[in-house]
C-alpha atoms as a PDB file:
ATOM      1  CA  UNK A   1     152.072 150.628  96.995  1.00  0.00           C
ATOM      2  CA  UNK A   2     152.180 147.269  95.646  1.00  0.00           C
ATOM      3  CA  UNK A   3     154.809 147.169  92.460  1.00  0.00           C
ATOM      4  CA  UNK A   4     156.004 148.959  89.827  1.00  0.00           C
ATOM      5  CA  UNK A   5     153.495 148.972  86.976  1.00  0.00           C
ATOM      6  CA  UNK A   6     155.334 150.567  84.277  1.00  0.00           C
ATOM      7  CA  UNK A   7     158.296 152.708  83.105  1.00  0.00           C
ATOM      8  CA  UNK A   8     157.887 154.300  80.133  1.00  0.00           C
ATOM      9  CA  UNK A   9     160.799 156.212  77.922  1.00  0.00           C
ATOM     10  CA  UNK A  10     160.610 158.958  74.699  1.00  0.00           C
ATOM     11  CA  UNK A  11     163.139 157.004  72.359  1.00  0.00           C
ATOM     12  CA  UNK A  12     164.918 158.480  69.244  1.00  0.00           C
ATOM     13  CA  UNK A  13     165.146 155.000  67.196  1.00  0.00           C
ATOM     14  CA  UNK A  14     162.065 152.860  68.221  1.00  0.00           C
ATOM     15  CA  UNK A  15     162.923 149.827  65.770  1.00  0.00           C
ATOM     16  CA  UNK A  16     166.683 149.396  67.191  1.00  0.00           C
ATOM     17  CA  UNK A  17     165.272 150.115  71.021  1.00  0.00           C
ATOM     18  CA  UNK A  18     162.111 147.510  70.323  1.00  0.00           C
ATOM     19  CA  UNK A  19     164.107 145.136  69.204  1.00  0.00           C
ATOM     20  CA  UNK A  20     167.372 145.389  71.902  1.00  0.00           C
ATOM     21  CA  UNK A  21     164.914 144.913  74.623  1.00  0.00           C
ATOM     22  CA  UNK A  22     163.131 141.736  72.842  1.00  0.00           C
ATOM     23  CA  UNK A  23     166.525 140.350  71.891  1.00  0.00           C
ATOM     24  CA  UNK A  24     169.251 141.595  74.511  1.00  0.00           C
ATOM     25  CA  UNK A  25     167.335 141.998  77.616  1.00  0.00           C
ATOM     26  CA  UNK A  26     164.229 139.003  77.007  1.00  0.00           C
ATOM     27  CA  UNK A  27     161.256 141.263  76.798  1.00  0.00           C
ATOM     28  CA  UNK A  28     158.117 139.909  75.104  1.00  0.00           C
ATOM     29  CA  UNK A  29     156.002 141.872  72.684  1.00  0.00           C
ATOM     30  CA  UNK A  30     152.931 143.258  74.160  1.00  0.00           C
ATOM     31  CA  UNK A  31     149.316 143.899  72.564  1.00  0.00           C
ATOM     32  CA  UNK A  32     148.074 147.259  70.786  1.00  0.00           C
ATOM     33  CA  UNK A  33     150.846 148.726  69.538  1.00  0.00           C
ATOM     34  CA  UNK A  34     151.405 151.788  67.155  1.00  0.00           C
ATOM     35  CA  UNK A  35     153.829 153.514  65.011  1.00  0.00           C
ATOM     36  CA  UNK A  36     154.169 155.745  67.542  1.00  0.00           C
ATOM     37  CA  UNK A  37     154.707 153.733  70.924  1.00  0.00           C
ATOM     38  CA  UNK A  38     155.808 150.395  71.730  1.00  0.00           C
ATOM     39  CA  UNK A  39     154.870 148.386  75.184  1.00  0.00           C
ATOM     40  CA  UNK A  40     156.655 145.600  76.327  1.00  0.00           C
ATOM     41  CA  UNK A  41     155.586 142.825  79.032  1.00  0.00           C
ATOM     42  CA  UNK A  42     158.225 142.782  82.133  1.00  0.00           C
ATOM     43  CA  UNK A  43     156.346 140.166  84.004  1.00  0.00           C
ATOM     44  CA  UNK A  44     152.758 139.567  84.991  1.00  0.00           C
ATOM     45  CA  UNK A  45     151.279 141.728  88.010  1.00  0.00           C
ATOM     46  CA  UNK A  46     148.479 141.204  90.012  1.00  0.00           C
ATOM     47  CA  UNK A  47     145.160 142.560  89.455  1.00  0.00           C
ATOM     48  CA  UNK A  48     145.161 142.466  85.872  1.00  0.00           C
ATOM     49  CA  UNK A  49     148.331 144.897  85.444  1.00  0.00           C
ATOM     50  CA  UNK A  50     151.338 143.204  83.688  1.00  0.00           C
ATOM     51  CA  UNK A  51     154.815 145.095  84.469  1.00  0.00           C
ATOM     52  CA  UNK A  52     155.635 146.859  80.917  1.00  0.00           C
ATOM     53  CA  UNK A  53     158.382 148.588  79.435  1.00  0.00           C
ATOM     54  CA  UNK A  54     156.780 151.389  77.129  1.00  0.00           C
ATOM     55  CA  UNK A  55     158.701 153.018  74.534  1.00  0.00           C
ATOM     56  CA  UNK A  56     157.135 156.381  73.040  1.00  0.00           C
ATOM     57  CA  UNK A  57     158.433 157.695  69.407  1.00  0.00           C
ATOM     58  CA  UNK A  58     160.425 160.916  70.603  1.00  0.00           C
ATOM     59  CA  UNK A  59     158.991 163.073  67.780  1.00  0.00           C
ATOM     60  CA  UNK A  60     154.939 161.941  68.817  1.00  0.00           C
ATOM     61  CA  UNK A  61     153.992 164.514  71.973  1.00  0.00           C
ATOM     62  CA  UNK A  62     153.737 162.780  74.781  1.00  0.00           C
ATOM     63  CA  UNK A  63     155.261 164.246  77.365  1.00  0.00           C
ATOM     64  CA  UNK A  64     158.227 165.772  78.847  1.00  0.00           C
ATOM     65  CA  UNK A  65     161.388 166.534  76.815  1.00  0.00           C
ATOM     66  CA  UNK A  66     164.288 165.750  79.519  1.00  0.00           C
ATOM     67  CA  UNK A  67     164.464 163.444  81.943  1.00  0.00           C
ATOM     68  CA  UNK A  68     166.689 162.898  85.109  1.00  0.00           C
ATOM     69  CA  UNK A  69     166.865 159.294  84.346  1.00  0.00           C
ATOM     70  CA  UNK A  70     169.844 157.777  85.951  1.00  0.00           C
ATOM     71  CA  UNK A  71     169.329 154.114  85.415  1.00  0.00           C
ATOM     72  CA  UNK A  72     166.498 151.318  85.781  1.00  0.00           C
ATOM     73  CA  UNK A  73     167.076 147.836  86.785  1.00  0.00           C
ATOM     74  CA  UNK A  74     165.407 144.065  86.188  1.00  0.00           C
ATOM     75  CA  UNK A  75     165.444 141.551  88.581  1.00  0.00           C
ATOM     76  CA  UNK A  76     166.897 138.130  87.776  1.00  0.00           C
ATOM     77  CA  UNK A  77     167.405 134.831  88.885  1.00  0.00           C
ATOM     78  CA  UNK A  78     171.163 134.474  88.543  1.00  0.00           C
ATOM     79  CA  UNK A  79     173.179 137.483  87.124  1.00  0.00           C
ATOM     80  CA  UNK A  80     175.819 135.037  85.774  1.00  0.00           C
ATOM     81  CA  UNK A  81     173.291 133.473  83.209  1.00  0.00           C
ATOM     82  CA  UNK A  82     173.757 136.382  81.347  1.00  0.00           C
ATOM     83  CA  UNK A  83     177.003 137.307  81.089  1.00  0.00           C
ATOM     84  CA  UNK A  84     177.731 134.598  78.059  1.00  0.00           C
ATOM     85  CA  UNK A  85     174.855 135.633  76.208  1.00  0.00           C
ATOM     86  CA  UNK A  86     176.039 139.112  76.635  1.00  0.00           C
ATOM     87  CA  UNK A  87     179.357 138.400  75.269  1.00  0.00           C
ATOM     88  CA  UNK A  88     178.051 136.756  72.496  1.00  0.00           C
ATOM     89  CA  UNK A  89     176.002 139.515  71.253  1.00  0.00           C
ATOM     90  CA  UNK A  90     178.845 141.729  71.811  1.00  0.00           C
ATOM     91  CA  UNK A  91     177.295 143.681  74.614  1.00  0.00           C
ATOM     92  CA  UNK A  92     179.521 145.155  77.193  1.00  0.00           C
ATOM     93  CA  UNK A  93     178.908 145.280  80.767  1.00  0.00           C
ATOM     94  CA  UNK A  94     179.938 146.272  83.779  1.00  0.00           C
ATOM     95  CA  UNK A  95     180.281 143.914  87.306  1.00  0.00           C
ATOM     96  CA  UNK A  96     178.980 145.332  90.546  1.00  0.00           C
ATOM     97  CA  UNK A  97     178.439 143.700  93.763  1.00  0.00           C
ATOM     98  CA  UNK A  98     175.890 145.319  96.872  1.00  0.00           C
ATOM     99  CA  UNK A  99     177.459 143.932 100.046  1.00  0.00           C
ATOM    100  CA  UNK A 100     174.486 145.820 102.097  1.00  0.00           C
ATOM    101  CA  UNK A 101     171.749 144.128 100.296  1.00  0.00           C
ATOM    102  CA  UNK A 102     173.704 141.025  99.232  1.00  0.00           C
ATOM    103  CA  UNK A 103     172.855 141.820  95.622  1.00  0.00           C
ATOM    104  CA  UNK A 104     175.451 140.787  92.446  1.00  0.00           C
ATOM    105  CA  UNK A 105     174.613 143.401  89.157  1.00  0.00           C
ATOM    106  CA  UNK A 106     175.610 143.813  85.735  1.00  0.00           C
ATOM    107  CA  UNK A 107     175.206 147.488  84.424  1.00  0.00           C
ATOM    108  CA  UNK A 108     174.946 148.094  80.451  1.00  0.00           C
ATOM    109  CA  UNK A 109     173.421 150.597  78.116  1.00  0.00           C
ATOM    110  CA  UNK A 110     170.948 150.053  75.717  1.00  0.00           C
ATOM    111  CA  UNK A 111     170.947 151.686  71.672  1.00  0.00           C
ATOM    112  CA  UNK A 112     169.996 155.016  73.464  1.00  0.00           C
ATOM    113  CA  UNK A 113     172.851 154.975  76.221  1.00  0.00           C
ATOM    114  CA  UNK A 114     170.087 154.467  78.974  1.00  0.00           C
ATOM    115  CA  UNK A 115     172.011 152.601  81.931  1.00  0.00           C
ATOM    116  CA  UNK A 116     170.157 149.200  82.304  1.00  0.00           C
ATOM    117  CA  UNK A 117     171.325 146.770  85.319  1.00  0.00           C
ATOM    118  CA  UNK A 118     170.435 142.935  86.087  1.00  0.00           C
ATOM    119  CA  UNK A 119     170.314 142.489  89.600  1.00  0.00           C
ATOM    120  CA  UNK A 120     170.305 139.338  91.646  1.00  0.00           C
ATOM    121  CA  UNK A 121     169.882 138.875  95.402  1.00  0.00           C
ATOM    122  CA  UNK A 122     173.142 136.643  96.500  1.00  0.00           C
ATOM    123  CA  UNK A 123     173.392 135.472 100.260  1.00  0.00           C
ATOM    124  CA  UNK A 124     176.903 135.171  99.463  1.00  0.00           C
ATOM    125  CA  UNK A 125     177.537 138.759  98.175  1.00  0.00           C
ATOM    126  CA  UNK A 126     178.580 140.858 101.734  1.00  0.00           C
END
């Protein structure tokens, strides 16, 4: 196993949930796109397989119809970079330190009420 290549979710509004992850969370718009789905670029991977974010039109069939989804995280440089931005778009979020890994998180939901975090590794967290 080398990465995580791609997480994928069956969204009810894809419009508001294309453009929260473009605008809130700093996603960038990724090639061949549809009416139907959506695929954003997380980061670039090796071998020729970016990291993406895929959003799938709920009412297109694509696949299952729950999910035990509890949340999904992004790593960042520096948790605290966000939290102004954050407050100026009038997204609310929730603190959260990991004293066994030494990681600092925010937690927030997206249009959808998926639980998103920002995590950070922080030597000083512990």
């Amino acid at each position: 196993m080398k990465a995580l290549g791609e997480l994928a979710l069956r969204v009810n509004d894809l419009p508001a949930m294309t453009a929260f992850y473009i605008d809130v969370v700093g996603l960038e718009m990724f090639s061949d796109n549809s009416p139907d789905f959506v695929f954003l670029k997380v980061a670039d991977l090796a071998e020729g397989h970016p990291q993406i974010m895929g959003f799938f039109d709920r009412s297109a069939a694509v696949g299952q119809e729950t999910s035990t989804l509890d949340h999904f995280a992004f790593v960042v440089d520096d948790v605290s970079e966000h939290k102004e931005r954050f407050e100026r778009l009038n997204v609310r979020y929730v603190d959260r330190e990991f004293p066994n890994f030494h990681w600092r998180s925010i937690f927030f939901a997206d249009p959808e009420g998926n639980t998103v975090e920002f995590v950070s590794y922080d030597a000083s967290v512990g």
